[in-house]
Protein backbone atom coordinates (compact mmCIF):
# COMPACT_ATOMS: atom_id res chain seq x y z
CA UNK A 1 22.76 -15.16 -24.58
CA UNK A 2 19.70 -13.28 -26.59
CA UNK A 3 16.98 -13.23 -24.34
CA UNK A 4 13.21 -14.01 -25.83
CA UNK A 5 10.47 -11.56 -24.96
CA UNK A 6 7.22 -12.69 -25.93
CA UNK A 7 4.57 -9.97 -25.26
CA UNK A 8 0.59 -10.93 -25.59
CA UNK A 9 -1.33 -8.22 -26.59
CA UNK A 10 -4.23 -7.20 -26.07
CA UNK A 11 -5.55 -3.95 -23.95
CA UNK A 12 -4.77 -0.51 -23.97
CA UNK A 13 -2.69 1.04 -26.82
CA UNK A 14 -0.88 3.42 -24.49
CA UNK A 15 0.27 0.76 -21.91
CA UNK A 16 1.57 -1.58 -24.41
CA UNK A 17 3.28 1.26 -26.18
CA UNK A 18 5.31 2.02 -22.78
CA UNK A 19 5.99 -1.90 -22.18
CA UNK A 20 7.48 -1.82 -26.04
CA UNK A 21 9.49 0.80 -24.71
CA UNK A 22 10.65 -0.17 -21.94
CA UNK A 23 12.14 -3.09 -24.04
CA UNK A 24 13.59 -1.19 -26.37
CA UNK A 25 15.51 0.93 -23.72
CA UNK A 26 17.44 -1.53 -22.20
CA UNK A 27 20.71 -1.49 -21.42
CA UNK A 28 21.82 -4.87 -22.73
CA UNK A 29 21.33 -5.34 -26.55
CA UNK A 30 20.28 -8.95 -26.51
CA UNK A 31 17.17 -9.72 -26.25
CA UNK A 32 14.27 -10.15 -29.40
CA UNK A 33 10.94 -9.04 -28.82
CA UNK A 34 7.77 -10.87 -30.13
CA UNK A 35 4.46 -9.30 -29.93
CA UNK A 36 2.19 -11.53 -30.62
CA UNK A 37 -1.65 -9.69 -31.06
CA UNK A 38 -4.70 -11.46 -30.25
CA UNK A 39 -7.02 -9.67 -32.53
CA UNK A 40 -7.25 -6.65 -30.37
CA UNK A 41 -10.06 -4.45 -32.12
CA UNK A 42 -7.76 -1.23 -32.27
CA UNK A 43 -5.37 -2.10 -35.02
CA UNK A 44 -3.32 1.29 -34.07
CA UNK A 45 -1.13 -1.03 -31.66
CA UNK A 46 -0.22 -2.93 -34.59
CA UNK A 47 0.40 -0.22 -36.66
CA UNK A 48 2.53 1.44 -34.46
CA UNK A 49 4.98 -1.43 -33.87
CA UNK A 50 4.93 -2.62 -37.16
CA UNK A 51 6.55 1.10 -37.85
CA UNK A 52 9.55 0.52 -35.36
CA UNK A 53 12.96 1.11 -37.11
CA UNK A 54 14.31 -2.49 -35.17
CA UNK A 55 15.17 -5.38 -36.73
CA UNK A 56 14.73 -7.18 -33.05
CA UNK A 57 10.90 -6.57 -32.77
CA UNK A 58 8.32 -8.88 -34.41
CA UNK A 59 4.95 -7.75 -34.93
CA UNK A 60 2.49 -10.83 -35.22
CA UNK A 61 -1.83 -10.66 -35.25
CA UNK A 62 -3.51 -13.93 -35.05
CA UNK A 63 -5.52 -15.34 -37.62
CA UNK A 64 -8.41 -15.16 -34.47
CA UNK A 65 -8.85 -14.87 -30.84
CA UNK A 66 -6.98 -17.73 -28.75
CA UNK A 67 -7.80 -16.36 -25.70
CA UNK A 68 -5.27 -16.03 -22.80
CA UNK A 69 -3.91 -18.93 -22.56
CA UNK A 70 -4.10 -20.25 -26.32
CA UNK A 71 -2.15 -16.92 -26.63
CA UNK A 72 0.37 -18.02 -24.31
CA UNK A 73 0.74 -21.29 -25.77
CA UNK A 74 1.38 -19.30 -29.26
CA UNK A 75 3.78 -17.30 -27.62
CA UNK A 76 6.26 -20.48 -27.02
CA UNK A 77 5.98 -22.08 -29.88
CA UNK A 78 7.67 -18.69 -31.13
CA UNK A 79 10.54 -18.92 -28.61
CA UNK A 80 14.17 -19.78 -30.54
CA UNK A 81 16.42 -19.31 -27.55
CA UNK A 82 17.43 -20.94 -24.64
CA UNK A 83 15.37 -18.36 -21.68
CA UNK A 84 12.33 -16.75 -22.42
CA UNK A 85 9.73 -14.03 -20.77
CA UNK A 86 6.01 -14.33 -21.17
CA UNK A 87 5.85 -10.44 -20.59
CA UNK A 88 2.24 -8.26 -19.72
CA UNK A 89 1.38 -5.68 -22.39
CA UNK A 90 0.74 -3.45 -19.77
CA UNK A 91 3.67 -3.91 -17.52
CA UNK A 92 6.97 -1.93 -17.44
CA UNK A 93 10.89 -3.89 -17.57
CA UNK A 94 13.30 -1.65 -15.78
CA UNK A 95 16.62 -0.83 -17.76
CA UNK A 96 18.63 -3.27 -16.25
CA UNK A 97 15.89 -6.32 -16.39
CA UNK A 98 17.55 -7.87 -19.36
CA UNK A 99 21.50 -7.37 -18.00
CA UNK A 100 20.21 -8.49 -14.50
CA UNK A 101 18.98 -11.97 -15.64
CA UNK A 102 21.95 -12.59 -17.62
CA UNK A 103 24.19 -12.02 -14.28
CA UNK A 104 21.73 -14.61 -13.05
CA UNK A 105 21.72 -17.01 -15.75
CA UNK A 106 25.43 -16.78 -15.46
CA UNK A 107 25.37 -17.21 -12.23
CA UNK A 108 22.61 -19.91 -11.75
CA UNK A 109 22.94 -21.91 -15.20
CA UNK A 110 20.89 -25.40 -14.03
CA UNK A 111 17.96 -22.69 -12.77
CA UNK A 112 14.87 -23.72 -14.21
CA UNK A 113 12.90 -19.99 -13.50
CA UNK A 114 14.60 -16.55 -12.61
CA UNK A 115 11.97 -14.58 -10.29
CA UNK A 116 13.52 -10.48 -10.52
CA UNK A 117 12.67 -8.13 -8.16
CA UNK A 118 9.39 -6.49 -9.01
CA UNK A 119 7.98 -2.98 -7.88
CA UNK A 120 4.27 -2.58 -8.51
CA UNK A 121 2.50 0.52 -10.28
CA UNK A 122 -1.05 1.49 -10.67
CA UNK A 123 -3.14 1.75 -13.73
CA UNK A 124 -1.84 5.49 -14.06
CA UNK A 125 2.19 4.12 -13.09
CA UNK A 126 2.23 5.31 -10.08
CA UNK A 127 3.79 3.08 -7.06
CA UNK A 128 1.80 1.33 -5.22
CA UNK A 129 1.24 -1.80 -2.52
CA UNK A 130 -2.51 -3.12 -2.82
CA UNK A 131 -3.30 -5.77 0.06
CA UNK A 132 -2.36 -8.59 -2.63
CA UNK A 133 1.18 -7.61 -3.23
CA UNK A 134 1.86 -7.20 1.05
CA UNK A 135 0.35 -10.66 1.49
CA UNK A 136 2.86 -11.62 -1.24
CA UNK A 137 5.59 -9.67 0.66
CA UNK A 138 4.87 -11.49 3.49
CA UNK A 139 4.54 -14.97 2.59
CA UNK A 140 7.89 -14.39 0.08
CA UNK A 141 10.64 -16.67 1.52
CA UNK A 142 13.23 -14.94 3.58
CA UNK A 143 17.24 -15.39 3.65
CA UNK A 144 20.15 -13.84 1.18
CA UNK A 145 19.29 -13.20 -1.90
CA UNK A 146 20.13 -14.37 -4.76
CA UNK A 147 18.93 -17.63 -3.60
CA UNK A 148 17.94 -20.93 -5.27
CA UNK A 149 14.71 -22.80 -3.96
CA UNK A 150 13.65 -26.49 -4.89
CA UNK A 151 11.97 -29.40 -4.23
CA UNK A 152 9.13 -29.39 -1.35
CA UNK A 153 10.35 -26.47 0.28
CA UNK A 154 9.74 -24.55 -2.65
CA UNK A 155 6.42 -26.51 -3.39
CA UNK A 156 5.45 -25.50 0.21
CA UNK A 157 5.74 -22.12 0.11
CA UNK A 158 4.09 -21.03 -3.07
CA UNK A 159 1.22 -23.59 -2.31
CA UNK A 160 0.64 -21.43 1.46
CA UNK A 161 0.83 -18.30 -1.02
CA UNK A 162 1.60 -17.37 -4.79
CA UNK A 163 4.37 -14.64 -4.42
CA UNK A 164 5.57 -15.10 -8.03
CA UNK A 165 5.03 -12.21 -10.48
CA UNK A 166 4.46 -13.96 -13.57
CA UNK A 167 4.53 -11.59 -16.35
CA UNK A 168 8.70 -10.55 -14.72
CA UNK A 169 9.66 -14.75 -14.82
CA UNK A 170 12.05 -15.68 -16.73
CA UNK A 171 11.75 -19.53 -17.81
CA UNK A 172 14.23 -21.60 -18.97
CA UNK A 173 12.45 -22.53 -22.82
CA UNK A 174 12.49 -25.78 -22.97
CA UNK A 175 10.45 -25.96 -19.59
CA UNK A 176 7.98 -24.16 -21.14
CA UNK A 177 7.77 -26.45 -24.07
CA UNK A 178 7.58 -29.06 -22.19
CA UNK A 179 4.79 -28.32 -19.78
CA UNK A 180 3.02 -25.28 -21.84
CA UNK A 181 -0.17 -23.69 -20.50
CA UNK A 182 -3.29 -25.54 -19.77
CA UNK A 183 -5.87 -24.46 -21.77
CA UNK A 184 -9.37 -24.96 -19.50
CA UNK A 185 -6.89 -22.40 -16.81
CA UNK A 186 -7.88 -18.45 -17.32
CA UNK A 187 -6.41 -17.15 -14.04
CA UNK A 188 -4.05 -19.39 -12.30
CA UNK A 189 -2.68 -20.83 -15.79
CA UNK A 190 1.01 -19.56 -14.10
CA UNK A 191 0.84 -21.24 -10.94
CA UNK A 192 -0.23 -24.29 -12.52
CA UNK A 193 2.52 -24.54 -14.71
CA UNK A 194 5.01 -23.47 -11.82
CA UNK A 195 4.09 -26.29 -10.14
CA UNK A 196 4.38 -28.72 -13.26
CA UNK A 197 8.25 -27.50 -13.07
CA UNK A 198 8.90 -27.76 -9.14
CA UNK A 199 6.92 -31.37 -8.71
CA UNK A 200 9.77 -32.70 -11.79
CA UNK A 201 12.23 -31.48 -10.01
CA UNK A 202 12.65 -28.18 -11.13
CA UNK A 203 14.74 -24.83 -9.21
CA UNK A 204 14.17 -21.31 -9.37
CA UNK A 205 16.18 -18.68 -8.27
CA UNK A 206 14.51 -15.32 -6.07
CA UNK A 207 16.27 -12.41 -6.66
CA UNK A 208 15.64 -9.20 -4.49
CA UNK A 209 17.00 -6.41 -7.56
CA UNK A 210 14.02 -4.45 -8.51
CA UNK A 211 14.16 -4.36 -12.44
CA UNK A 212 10.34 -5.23 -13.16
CA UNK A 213 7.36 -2.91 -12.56
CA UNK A 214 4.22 -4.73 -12.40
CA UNK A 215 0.84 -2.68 -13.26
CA UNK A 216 -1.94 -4.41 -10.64
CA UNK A 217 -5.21 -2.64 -11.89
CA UNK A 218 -9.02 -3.11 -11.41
CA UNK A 219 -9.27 -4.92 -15.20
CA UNK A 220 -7.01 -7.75 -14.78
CA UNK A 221 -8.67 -10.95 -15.43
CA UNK A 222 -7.75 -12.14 -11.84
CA UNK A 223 -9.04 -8.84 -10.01
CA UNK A 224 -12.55 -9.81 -12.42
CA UNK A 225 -13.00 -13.15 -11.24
CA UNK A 226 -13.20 -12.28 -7.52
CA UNK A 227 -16.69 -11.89 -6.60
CA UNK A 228 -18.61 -13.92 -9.04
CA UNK A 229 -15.66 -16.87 -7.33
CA UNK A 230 -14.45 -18.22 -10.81
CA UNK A 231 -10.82 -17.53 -9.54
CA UNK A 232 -11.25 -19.40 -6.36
CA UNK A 233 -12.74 -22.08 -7.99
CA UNK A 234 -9.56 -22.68 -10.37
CA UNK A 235 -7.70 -22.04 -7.30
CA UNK A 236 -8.97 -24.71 -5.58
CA UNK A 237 -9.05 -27.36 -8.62
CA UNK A 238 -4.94 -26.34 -8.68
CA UNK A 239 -4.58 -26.80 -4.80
CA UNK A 240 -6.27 -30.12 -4.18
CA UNK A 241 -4.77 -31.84 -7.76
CA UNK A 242 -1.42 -30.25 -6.50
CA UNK A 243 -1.85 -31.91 -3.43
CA UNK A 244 -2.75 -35.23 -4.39
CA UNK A 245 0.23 -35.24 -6.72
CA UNK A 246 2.78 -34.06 -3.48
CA UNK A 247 1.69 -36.94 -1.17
CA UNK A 248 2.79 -38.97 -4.55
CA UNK A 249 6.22 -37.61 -3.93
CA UNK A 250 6.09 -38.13 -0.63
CA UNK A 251 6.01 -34.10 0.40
CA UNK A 252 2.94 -34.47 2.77
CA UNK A 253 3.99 -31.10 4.15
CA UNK A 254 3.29 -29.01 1.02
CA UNK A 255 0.47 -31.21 0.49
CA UNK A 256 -1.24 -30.38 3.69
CA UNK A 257 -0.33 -27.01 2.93
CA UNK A 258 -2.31 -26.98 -0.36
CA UNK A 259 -5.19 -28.62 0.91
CA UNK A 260 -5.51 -25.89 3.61
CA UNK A 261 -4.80 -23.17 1.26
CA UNK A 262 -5.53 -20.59 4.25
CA UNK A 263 -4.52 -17.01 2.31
CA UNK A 264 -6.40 -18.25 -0.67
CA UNK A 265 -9.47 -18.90 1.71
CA UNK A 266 -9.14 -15.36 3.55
CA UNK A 267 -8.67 -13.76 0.08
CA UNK A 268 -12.43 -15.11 -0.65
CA UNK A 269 -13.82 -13.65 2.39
CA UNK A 270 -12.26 -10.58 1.61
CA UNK A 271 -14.37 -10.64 -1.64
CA UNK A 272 -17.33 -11.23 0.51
CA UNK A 273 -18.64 -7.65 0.55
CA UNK A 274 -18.60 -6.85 -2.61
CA UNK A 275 -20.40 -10.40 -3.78
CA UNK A 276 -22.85 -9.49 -1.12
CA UNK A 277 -23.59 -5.67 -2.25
CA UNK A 278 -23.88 -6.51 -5.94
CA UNK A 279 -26.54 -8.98 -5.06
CA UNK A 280 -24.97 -12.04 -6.64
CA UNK A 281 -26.20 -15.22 -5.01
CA UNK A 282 -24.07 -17.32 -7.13
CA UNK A 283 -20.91 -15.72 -6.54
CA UNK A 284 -21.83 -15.28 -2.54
CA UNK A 285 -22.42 -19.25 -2.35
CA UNK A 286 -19.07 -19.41 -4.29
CA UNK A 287 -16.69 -17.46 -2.40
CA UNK A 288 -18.38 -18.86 0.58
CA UNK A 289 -17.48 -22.65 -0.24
CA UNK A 290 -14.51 -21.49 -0.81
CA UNK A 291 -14.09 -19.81 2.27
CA UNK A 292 -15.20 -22.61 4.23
CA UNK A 293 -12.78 -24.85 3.06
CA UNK A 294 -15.31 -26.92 0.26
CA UNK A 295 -13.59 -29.16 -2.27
C-alpha cells in the first residue's frame, strides 16, 4: 500500500529541507517521494536532495516554470499508485501521517479523499491559530470521528466554508487523474477540484488524529491575493458555477449556500483595511463587490 508523495517546490530551501524530512522520518516505510522543482532560482534545494542516500526520493526540475497549478498537474501525471498527496514544500507530515492513512484506507477503502488531522505552525514552526484556521474550526462538521461525508451534505458544508487543508489530503489517484487541476485557478485550484469529486458522487473521510502540520504564513499565494481581491474573485467564479451545477443535481440547499457564500464575504471585509490603507482603488472596489454579494 506505497503511498505517493508528490512535493512542488518552490520557496525557501530550509522549509522544504524540513518537509523532506519529515518524510523521510516516518514511521511506516511505504511511501515514495517525488519532488518535482519548478525552476526555483536556488539550485541548492536540488542539490541537496539529489544527494539523499534513498532509493524512495525522486528529484525532478522542470524543463521551465508551469506555475502552480501546471505544477500540480505535473505532479499526477507522476503518481504510480493507487493514493496520492499533493504535499506543500513548506509544510511538516507528523511521524505517524503515512501509518495513519493506511489505518484509514484500510478502514475506508471506497473513500475518495482522506482529510488527517492538521495542527498549524507559523513561518518560524511555531503553533499557531490565525483567524482563518478558527473560522475553519468552526465551520468543520461535528460528530465521531473517523467519519465519512458525501453527497450534498458534504457539498453544503465546504461551500458555507473551506475547512479542508489541502496540502495534508490524501486523494484516491485516479480521482485526481480524472478531474486534475484547472489551469486559469491560482488560489482556489483545491476547492475546485474537491468539488469536481463530491458533485460525481464522491466521499471523503474527516479524521480528527493530528499527523499534519500546516505552515500558514504571510507569503502564501492565498494570504497575497487578499487585498488587491484576486482571491475573492476566483472564489466567487467557484461558488456561483458550483451552484448552478448543485441545483442540476437537485441539492438546492448547498446551492443556496454557495450563492450566499457568507464567510467568504466577511473574509473580504476583513481585508477591507488594509485595501483601504495601501491606497488601492482597484482592490477596495474589489473586495467591496465582493462583500456586497456582486456576481
Amino acid at each position: 500500500m506505497t503511498l505517493d508523495i508528490l512535493m512542488p517546490f518552490y520557496g525557501r530551501v530550509d522549509q522544504f529541507r524540513s518537509a523532506v524530512d519529515s518524510v523521510r522520518a516516518q514511521t511506516s516505510p511505504d511511501w515514495r517521494l517525488v519532488i518535482v522543482d519548478d525552476v526555483y532560482p536556488d539550485t541548492s534545494a536540488g542539490e541537496w536532495a539529489l544527494g539523499l542516500d534513498d532509493p524512495r526520493i525522486i528529484y525532478l526540475r522542470n524543463e521551465r516554470n508551469l506555475g502552480v497549478s501546471g505544477n500540480f498537474n505535473r505532479c499526477i501525471s507522476l503518481i504510480e499508485n493507487d493514493f496520492a498527496v499533493i504535499m506543500g514544500c513548506d509544510d511538516v507530515m507528523r511521524p505517524g501521517y503515512v501509518a495513519r492513512i493506511a489505518q484509514l484506507r484500510s478502514r475506508f477503502p471506497e473513500a475518495d479523499l482522506l482529510q488527517p488531522g492538521v495542527a498549524v505552525i507559523d513561518q518560524n514552526g511555531e503553533p499557531a491559530l490565525p483567524l482563518a484556521d478558527r473560522v475553519k474550526t468552526a465551520l468543520r462538521p461535528r460528530g465521531p470521528r473517523p467519519r465519512v461525508l458525501g453527497g450534498e451534505e458534504l457539498a453544503a458544508s465546504l461551500l458555507r466554508g473551506n475547512w479542508c487543508y489541502f496540502p495534508s489530503l490524501c486523494w484516491r489517484s485516479d480521482r485526481l487523474r480524472e478531474f486534475g487541476f484547472r489551469e486559469d485557478r491560482r488560489v482556489v485550484q483545491d476547492l475546485t477540484l474537491i468539488m469536481q469529486i463530491v458533485l460525481s458522487g464522491g466521499t471523503l473521510v474527516l479524521d480528527d488524529e493530528v499527523v499534519f502540520d500546516y505552515r500558514r504564513h504571510a507569503a502564501s499565494v492565498s494570504s497575497q491575493g487578499g487585498v488587491d481581491g484576486s482571491k475573492f474573485a476566483e472564489e466567487r467564479d467557484v461558488f456561483y458555477e458550483t451552484a448552478d451545477r448543485c441545483d442540476a443535481l437537485g441539492w438546492h440547499r448547498a446551492a443556496r449556500v454557495a450563492r450566499r457564500h457568507v464567510p467568504s464575504r466577511l473574509n473580504a471585509l476583513s481585508e477591507l483595511p488594509a485595501a483601504l490603507r495601501s491606497g488601492d482603488s482597484d482592490g477596495r472596489r474589489a473586495l467591496l463587490r465582493h462583500v456586497l454579494g456582486g456576481r
